[in-house]
N, C-alpha and C. Protein backbone atom coordinates (compact mmCIF):
# COMPACT_ATOMS: atom_id res chain seq x y z
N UNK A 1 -151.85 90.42 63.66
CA UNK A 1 -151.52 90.81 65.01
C UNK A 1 -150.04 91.17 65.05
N UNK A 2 -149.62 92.26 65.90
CA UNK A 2 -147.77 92.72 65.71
C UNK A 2 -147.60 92.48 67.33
N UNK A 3 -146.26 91.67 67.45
CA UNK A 3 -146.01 91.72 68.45
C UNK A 3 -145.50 93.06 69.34
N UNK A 4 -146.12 92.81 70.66
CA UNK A 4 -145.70 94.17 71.89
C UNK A 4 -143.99 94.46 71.27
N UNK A 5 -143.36 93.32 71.97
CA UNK A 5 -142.43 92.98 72.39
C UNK A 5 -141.40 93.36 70.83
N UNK A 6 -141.23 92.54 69.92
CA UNK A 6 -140.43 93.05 68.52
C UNK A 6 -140.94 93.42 67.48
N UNK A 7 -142.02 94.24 67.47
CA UNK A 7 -143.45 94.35 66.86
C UNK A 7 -143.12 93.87 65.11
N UNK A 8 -143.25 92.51 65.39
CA UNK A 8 -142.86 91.57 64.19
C UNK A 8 -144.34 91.55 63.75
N UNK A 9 -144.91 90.90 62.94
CA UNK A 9 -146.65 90.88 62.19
C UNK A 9 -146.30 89.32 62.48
N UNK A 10 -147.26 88.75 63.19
CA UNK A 10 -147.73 87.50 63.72
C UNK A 10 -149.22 87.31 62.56
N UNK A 11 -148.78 86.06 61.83
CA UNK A 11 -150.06 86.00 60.87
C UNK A 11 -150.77 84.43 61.75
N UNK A 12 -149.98 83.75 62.24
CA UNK A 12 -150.32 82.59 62.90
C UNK A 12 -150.90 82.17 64.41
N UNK A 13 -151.95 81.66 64.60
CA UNK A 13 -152.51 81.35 66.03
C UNK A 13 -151.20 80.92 66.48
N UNK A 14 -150.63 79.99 66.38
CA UNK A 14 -149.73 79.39 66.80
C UNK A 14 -148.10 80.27 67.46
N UNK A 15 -147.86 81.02 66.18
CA UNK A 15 -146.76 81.60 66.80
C UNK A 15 -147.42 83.00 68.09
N UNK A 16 -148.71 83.09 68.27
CA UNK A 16 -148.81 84.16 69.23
C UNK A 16 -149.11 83.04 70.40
N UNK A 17 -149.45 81.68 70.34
CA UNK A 17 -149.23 80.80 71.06
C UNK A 17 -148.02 80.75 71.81
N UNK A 18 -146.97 80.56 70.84
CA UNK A 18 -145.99 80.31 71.13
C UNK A 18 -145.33 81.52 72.12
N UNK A 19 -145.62 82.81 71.74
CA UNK A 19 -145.17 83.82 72.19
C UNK A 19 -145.54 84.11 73.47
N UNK A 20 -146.75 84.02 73.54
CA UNK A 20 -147.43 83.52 75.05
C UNK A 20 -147.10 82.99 76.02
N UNK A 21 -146.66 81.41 75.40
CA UNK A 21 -146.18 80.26 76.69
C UNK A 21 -144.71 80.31 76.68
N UNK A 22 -143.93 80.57 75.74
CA UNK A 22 -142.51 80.58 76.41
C UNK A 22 -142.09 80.89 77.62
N UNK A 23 -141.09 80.37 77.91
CA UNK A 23 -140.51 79.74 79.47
C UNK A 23 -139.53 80.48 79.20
N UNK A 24 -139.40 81.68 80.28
CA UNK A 24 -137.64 82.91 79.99
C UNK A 24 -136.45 82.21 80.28
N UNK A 25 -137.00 81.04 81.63
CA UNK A 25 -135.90 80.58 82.10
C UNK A 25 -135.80 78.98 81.72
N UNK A 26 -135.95 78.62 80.70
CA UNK A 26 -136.02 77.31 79.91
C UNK A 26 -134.31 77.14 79.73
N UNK A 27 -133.62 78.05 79.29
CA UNK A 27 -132.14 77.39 79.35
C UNK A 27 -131.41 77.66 80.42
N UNK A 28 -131.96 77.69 81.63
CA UNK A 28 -131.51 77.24 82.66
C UNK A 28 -131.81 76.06 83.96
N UNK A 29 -132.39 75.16 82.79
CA UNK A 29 -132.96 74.16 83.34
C UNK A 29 -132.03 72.82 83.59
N UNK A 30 -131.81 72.15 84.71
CA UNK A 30 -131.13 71.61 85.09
C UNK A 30 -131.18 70.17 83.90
N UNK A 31 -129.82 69.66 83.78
CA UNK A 31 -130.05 67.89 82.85
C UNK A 31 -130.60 67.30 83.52
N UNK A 32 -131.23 66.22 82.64
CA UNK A 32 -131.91 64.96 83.05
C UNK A 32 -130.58 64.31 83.23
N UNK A 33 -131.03 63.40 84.60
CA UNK A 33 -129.49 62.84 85.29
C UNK A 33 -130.15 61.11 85.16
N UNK A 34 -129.31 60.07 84.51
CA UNK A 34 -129.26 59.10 84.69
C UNK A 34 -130.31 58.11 86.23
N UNK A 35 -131.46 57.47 86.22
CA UNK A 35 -131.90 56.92 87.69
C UNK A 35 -131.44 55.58 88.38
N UNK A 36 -130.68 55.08 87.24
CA UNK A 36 -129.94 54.05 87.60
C UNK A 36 -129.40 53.78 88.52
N UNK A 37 -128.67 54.65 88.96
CA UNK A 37 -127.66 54.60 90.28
C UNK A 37 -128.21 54.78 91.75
N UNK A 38 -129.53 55.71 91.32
CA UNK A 38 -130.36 56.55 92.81
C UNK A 38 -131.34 55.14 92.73
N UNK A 39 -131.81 53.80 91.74
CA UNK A 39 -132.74 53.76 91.95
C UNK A 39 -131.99 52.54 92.80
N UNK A 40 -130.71 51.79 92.24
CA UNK A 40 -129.88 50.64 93.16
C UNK A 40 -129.64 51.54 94.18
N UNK A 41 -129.62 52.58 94.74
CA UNK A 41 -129.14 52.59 96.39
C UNK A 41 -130.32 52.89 96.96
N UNK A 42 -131.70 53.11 96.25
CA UNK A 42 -132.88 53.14 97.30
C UNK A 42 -133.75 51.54 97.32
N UNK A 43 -132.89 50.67 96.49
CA UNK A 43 -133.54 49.44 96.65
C UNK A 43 -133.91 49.00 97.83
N UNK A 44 -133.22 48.99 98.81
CA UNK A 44 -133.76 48.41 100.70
C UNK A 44 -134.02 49.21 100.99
N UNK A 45 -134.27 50.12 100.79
CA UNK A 45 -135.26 51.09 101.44
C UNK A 45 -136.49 51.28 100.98
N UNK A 46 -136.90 51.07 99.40
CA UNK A 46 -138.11 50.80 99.08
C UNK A 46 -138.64 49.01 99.06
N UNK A 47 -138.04 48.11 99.14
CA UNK A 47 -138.01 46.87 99.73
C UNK A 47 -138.59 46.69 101.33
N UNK A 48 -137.86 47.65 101.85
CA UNK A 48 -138.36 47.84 103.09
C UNK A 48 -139.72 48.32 103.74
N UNK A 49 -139.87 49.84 102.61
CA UNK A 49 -141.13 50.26 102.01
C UNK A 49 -142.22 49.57 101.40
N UNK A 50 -141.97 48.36 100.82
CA UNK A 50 -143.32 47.49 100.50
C UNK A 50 -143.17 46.61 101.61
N UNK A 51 -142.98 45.63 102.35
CA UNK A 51 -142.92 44.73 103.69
C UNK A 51 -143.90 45.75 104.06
N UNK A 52 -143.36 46.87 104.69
CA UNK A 52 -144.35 47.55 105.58
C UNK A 52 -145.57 48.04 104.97
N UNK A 53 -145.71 48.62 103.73
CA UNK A 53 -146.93 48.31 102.55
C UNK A 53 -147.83 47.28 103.11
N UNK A 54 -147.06 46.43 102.50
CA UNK A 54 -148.07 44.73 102.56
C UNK A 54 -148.77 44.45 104.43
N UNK A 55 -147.30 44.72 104.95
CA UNK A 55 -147.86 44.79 106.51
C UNK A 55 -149.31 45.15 107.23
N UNK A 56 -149.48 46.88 106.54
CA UNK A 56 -150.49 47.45 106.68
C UNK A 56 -151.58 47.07 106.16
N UNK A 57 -151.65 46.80 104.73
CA UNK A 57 -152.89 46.28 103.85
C UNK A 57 -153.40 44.72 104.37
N UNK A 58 -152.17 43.83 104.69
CA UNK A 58 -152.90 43.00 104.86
C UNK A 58 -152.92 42.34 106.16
N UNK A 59 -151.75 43.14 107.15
CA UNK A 59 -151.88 42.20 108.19
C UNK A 59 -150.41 41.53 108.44
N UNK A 60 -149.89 40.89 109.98
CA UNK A 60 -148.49 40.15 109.83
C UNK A 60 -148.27 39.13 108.94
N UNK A 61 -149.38 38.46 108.95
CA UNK A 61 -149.26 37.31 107.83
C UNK A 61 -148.94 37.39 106.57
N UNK A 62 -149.48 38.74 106.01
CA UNK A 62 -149.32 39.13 104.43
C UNK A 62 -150.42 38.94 104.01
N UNK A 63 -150.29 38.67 102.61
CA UNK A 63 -151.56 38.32 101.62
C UNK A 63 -152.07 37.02 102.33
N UNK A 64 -152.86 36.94 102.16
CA UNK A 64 -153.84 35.24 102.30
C UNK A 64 -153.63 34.86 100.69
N UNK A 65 -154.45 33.43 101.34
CA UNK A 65 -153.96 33.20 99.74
C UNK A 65 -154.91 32.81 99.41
N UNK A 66 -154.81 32.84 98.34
CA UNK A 66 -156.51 33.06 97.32
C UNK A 66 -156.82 34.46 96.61
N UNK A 67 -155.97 35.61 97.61
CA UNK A 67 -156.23 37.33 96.55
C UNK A 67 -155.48 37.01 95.44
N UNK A 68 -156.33 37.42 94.67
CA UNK A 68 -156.20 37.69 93.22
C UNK A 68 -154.62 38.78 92.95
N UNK A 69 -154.21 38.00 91.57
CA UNK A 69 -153.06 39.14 91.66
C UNK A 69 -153.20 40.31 91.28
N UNK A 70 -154.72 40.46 90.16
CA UNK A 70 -154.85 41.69 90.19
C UNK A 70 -154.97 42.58 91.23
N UNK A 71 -155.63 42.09 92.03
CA UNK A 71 -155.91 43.23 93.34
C UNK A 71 -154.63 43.63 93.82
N UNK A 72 -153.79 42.32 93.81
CA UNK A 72 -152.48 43.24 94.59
C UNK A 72 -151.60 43.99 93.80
N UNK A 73 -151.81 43.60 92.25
CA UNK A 73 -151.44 44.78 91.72
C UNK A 73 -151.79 46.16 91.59
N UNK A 74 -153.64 45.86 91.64
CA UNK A 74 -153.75 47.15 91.55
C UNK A 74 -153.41 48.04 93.19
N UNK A 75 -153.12 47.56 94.51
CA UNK A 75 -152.72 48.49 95.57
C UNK A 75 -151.36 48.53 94.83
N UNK A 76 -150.51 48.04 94.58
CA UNK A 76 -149.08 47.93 94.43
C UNK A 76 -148.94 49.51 93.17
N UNK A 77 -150.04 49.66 92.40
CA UNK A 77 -150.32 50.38 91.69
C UNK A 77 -150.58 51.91 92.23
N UNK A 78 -152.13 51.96 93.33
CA UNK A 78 -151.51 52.84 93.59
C UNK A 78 -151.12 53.43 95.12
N UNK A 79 -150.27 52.54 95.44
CA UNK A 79 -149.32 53.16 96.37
C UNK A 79 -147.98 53.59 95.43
N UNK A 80 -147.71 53.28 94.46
CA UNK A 80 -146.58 53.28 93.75
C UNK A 80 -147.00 55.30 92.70
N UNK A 81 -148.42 55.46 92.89
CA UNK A 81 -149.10 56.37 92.35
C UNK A 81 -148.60 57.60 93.36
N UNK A 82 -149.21 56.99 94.31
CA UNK A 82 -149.32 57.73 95.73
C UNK A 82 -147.90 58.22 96.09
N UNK A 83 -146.88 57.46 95.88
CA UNK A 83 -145.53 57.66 96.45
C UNK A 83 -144.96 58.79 95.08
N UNK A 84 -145.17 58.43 94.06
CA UNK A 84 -144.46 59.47 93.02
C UNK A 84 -145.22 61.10 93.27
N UNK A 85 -146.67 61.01 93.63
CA UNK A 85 -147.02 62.13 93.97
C UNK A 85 -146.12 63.02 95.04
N UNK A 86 -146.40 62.14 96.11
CA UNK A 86 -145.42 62.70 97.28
C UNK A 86 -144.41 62.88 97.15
N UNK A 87 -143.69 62.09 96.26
CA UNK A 87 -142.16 62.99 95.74
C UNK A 87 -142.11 64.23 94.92
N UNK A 88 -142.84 64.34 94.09
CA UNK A 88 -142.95 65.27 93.58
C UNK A 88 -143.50 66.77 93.73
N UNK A 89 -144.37 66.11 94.92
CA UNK A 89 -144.72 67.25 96.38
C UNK A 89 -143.75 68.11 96.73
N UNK A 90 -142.92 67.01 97.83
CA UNK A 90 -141.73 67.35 98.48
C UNK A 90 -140.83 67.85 97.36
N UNK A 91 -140.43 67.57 96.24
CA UNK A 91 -138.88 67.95 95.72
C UNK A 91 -139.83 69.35 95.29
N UNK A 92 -141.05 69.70 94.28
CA UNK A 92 -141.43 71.17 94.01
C UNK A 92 -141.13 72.45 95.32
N UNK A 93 -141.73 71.20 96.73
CA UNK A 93 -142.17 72.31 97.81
C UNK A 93 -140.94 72.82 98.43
N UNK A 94 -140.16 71.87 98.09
CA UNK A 94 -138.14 72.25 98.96
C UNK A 94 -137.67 73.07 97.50
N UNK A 95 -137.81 73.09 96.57
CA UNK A 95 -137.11 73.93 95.60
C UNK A 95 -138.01 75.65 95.86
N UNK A 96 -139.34 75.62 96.33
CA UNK A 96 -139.75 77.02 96.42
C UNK A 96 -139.34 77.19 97.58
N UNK A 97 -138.88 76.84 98.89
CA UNK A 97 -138.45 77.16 99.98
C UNK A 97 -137.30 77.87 99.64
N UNK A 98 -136.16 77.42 98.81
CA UNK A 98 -135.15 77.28 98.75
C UNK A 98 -134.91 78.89 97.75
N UNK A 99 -133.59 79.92 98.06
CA UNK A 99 -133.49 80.99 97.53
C UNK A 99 -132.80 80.49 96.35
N UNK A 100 -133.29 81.66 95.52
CA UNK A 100 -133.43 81.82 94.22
C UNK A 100 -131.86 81.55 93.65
N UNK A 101 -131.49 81.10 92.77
CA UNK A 101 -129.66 80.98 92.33
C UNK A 101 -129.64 82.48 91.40
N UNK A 102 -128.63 82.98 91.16
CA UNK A 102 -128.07 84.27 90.68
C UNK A 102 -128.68 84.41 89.71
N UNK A 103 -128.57 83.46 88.50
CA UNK A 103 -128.67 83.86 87.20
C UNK A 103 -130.34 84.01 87.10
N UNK A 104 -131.04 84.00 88.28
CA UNK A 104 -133.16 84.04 88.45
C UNK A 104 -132.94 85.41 88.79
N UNK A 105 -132.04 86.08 89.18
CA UNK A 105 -132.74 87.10 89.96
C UNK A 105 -132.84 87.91 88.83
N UNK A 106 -132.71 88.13 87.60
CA UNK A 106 -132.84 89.33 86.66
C UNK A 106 -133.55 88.79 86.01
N UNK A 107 -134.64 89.97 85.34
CA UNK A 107 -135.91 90.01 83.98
C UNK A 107 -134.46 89.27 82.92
N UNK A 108 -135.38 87.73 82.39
CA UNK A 108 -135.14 87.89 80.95
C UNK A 108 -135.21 88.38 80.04
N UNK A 109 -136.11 89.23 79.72
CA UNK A 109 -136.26 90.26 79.01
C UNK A 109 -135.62 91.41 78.77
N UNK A 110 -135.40 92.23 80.12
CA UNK A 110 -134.52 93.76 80.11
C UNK A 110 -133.72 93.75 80.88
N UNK A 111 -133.25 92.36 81.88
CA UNK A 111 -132.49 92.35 82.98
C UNK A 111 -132.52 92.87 83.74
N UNK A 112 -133.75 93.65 84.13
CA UNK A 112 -134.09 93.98 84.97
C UNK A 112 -134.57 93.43 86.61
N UNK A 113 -134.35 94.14 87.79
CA UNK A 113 -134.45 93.46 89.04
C UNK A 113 -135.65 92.98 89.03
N UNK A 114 -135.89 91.94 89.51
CA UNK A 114 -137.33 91.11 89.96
C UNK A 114 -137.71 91.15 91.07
N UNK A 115 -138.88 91.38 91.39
CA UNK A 115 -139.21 91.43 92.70
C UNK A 115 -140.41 90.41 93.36
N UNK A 116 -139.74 89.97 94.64
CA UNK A 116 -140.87 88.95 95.44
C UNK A 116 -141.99 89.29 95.32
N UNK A 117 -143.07 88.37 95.05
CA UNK A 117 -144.51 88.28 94.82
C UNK A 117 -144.88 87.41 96.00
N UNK A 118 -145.98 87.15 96.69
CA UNK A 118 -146.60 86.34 97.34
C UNK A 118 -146.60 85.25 96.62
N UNK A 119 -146.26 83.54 97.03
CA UNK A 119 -145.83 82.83 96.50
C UNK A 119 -148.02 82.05 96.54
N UNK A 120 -148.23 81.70 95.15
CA UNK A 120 -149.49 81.48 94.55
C UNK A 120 -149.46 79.72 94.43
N UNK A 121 -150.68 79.03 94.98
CA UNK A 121 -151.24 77.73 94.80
C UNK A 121 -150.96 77.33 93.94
N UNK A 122 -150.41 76.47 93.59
CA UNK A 122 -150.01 75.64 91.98
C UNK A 122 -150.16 73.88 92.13
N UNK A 123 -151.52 73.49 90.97
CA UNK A 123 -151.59 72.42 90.95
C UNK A 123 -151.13 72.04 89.83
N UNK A 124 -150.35 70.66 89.77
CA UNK A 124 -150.51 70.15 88.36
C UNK A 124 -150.43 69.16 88.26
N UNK A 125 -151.13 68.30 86.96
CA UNK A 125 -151.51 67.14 86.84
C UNK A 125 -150.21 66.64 86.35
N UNK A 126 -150.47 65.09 87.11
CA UNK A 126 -149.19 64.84 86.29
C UNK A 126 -149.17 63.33 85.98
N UNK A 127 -148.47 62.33 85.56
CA UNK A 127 -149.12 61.27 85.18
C UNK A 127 -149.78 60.03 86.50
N UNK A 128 -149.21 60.51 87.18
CA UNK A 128 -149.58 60.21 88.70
C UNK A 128 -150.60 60.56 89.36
N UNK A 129 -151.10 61.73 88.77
CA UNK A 129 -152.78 62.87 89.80
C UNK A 129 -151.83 63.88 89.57
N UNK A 130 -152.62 64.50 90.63
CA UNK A 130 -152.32 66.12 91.08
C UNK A 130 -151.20 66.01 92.14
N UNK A 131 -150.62 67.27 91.86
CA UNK A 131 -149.39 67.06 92.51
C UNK A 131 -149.71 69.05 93.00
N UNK A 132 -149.74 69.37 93.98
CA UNK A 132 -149.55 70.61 94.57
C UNK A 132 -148.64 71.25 95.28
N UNK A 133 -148.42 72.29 95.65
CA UNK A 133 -147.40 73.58 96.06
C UNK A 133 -147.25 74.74 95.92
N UNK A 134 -147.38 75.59 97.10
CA UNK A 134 -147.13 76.72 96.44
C UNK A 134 -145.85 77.80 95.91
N UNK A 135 -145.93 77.98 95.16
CA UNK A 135 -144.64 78.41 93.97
C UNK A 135 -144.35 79.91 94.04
N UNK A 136 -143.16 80.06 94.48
CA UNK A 136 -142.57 81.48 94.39
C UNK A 136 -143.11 82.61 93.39
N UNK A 137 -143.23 83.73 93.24
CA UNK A 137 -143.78 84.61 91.95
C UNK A 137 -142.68 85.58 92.19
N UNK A 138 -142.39 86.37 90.86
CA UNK A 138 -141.60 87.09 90.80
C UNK A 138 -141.95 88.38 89.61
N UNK A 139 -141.60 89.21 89.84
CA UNK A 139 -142.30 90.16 89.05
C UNK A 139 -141.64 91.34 88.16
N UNK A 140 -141.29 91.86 87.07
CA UNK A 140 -140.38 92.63 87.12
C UNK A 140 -141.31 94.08 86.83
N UNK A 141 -141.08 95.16 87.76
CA UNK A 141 -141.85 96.29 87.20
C UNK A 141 -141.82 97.04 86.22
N UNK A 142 -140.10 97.16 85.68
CA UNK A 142 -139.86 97.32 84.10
C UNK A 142 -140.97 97.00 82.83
N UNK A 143 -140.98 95.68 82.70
CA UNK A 143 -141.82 94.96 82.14
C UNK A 143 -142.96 94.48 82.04
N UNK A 144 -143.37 94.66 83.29
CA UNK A 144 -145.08 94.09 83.82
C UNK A 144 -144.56 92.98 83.30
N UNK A 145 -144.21 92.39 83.74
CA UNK A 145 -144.50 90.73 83.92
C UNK A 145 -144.11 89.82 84.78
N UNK A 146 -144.98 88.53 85.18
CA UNK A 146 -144.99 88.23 86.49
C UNK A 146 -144.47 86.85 85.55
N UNK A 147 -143.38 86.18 86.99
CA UNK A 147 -142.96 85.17 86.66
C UNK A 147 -142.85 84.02 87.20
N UNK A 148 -143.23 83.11 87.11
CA UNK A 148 -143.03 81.59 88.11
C UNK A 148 -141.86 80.34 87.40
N UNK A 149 -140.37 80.41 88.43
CA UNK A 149 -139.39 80.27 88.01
C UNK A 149 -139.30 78.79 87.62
N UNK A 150 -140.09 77.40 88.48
CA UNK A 150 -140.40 76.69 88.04
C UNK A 150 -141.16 75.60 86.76
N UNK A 151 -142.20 76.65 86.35
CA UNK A 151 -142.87 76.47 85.07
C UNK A 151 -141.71 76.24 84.15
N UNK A 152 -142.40 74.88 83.65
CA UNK A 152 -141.79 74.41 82.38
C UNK A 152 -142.55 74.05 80.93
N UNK A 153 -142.24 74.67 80.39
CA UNK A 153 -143.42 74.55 78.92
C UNK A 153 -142.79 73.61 78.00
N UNK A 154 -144.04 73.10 77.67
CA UNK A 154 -143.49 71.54 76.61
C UNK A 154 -142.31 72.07 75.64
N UNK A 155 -141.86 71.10 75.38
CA UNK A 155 -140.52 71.13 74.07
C UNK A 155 -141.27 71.28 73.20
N UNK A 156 -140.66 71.66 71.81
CA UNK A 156 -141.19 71.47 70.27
C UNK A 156 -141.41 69.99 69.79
């Protein structure tokens, strides 16, 4: 198989794999930032967040006593499921709201202008469930190729 693109001879499933899923905008992906610091200043507020948890599930009194700790682990489980979804909701669905930064607006490829697409349903699993939003598209007509600026493809 020769590639479109540097019409190199591809003898491997893998490297036309590879050629496939690459991510244009992979080195402009923000660092992984330390949670240490965000997770001590949301402590009373997710402290606060289980009281009212427990409130709901069980009532003013709390647990009775006699539930098993599994059980309250497993709600503690997944509301703790439930809540990473919803973050991950909200932070995808405010980053596609949000306009594009400079260095998105040109084809990786030919640098060419990109143009708004109708922004397309995007689910993805994640170790939590499904996590949904719909995700900006971008397109360059140079190139025929359509792009979703978020997608991130596994590391090596």
């Amino acid at each position: 198989m020769v590639c479109e693109r540097c019409g190199a001879f591809l003898s491997y499933p893998a490297e036309v794999r590879d050629l496939v899923r690459r991510n244009p905008f992979r080195n402009q992906l923000m660092p992984r930032k330390d949670a240490s610091e965000l997770l001590n200043a949301l402590r009373p507020s997710l402290r606060a967040a289980a009281k009212n948890v427990l409130h709901h599930a069980y009532g003013p009194d709390g647990m009775p006593w006699g539930t098993r700790f599994a059980d309250a682990e497993d709600l503690a489980a997944q509301v703790g499921d439930l809540l990473a979804r919803e973050i991950l909701h909200a932070a995808c669905h405010r980053q596609a709201e949000r306009p594009r930064p400079d260095d998105l607006a040109a084809c990786p490829s030919c640098a060419g202008p990109l143009q708004e697409r109708p922004a397309e349903p995007r689910a993805v699993l994640s170790k939590r469930g499904e996590v949904t939003w719909d995700e900006p598209a971008l397109y360059c007509p140079r190139c025929r190729r359509a792009f979703f600026p978020s997608v991130q493809e596994p590391g090596p």
